[in-house]
N, C-alpha and C. Protein backbone atom coordinates (compact mmCIF):
# COMPACT_ATOMS: atom_id res chain seq x y z
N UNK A 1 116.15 34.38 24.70
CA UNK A 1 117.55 34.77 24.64
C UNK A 1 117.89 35.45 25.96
N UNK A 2 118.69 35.11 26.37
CA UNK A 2 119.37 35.82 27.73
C UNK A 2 119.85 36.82 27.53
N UNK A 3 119.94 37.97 28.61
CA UNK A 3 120.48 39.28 28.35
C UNK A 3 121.64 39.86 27.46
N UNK A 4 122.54 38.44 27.47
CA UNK A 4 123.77 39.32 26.51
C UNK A 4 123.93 38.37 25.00
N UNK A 5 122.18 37.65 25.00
CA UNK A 5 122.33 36.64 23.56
C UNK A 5 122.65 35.95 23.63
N UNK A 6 123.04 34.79 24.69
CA UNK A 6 123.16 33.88 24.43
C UNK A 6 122.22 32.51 24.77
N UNK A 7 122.08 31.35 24.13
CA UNK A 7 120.98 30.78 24.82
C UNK A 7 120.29 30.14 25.63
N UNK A 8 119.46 29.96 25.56
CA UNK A 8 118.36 29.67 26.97
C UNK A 8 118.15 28.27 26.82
N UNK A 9 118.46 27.30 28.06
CA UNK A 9 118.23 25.51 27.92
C UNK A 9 117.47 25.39 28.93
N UNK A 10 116.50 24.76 28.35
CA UNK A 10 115.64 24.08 29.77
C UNK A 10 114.85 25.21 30.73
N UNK A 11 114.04 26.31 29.88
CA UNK A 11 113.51 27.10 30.74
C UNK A 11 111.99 26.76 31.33
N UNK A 12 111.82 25.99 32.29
CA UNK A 12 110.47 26.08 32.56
C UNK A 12 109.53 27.33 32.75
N UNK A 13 108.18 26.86 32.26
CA UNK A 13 107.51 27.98 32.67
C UNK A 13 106.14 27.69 31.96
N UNK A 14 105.16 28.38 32.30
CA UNK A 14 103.87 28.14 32.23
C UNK A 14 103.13 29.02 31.07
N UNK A 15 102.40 28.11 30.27
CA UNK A 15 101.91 28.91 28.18
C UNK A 15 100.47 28.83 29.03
N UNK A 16 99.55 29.67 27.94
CA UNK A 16 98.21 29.01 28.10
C UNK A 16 97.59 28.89 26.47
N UNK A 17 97.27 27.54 26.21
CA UNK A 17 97.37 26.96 25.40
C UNK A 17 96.17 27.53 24.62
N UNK A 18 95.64 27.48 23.32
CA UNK A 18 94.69 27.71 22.33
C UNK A 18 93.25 27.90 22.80
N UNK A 19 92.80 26.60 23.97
CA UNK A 19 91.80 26.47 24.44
C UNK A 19 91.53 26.64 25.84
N UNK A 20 92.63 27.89 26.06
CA UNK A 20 92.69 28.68 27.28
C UNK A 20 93.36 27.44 28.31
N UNK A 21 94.04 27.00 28.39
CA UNK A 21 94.79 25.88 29.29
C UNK A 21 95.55 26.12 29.90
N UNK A 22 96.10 25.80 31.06
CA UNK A 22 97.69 26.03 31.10
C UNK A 22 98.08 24.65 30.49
N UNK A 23 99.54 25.12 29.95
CA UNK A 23 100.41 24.06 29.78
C UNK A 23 101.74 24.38 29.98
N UNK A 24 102.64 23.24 30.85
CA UNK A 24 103.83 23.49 31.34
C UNK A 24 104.34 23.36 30.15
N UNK A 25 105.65 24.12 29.76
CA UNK A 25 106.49 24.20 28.84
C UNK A 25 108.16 24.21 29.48
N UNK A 26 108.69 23.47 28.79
CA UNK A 26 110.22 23.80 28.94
C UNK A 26 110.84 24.48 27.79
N UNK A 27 111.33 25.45 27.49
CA UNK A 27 111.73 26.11 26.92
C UNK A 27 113.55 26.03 26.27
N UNK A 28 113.41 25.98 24.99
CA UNK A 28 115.23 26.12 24.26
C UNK A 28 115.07 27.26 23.32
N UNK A 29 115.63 27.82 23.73
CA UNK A 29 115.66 29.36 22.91
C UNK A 29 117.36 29.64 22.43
N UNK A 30 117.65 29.36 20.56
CA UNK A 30 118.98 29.85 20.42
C UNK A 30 118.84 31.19 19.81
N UNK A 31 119.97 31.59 20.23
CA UNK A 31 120.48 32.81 19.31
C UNK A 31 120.42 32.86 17.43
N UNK A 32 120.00 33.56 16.50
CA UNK A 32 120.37 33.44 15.28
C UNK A 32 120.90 34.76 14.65
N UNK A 33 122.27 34.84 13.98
CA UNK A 33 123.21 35.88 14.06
C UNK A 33 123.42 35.75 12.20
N UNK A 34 123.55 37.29 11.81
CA UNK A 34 124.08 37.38 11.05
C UNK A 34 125.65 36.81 10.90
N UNK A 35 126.12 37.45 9.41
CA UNK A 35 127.71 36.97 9.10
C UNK A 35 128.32 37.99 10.29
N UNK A 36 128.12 39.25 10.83
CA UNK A 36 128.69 39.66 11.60
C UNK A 36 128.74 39.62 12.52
N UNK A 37 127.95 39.06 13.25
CA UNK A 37 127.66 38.23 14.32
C UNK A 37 126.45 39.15 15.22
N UNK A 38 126.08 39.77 14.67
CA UNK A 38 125.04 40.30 14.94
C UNK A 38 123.56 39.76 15.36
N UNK A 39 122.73 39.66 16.26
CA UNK A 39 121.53 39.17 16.80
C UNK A 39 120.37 39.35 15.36
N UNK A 40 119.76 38.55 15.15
CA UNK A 40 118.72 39.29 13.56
C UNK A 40 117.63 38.31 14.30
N UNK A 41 117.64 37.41 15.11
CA UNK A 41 116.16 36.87 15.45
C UNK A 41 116.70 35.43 16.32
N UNK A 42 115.85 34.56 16.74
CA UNK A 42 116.02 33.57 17.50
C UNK A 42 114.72 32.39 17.16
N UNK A 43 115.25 31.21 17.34
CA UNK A 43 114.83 29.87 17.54
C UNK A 43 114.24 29.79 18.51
N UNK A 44 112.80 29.37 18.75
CA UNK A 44 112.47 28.97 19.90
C UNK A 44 111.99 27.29 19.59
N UNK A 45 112.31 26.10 20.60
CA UNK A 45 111.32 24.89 20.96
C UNK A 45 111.27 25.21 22.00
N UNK A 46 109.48 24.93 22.13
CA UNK A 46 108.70 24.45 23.20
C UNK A 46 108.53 22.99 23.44
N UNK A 47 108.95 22.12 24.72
CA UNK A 47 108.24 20.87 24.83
C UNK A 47 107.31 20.96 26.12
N UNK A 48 106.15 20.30 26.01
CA UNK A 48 104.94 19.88 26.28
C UNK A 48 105.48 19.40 27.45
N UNK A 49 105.21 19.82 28.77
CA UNK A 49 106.10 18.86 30.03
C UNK A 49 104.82 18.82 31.51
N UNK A 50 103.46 18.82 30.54
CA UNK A 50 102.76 18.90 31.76
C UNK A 50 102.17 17.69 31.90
N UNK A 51 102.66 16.25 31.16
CA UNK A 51 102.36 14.98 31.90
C UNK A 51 103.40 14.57 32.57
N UNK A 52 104.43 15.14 32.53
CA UNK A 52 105.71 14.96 33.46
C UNK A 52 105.56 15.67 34.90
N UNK A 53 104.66 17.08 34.86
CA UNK A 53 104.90 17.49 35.93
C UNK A 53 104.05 17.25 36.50
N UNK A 54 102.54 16.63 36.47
CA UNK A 54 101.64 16.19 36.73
C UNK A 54 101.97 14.57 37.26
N UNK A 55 102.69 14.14 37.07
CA UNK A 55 102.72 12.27 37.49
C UNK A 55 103.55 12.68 38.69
């Protein structure tokens, strides 16, 4: 989530995976708001982008 809540598209950046790996990730992170519009937690997908950044 970005500083004032709103969300994040396409954030690259680098996980290290289960079996100690890196793996490139692009990142979508939404906002999830109560009825008042209040912040209560967020959505994250990760996609897998390290045979893309590798070719």
């Amino acid at each position: 989530i970005g500083g004032h809540g709103e969300a994040v598209h396409h954030h690259e950046t680098v996980r290290v995976g289960k079996n100690g790996n890196q793996v490139q990730v692009s990142l979508t992170v939404s906002p999830i708001r109560d009825r008042d519009g209040e912040l209560t937690g967020a959505s994250t997908i990760a996609h897998d982008i390290t045979g893309r950044k590798l070719a």
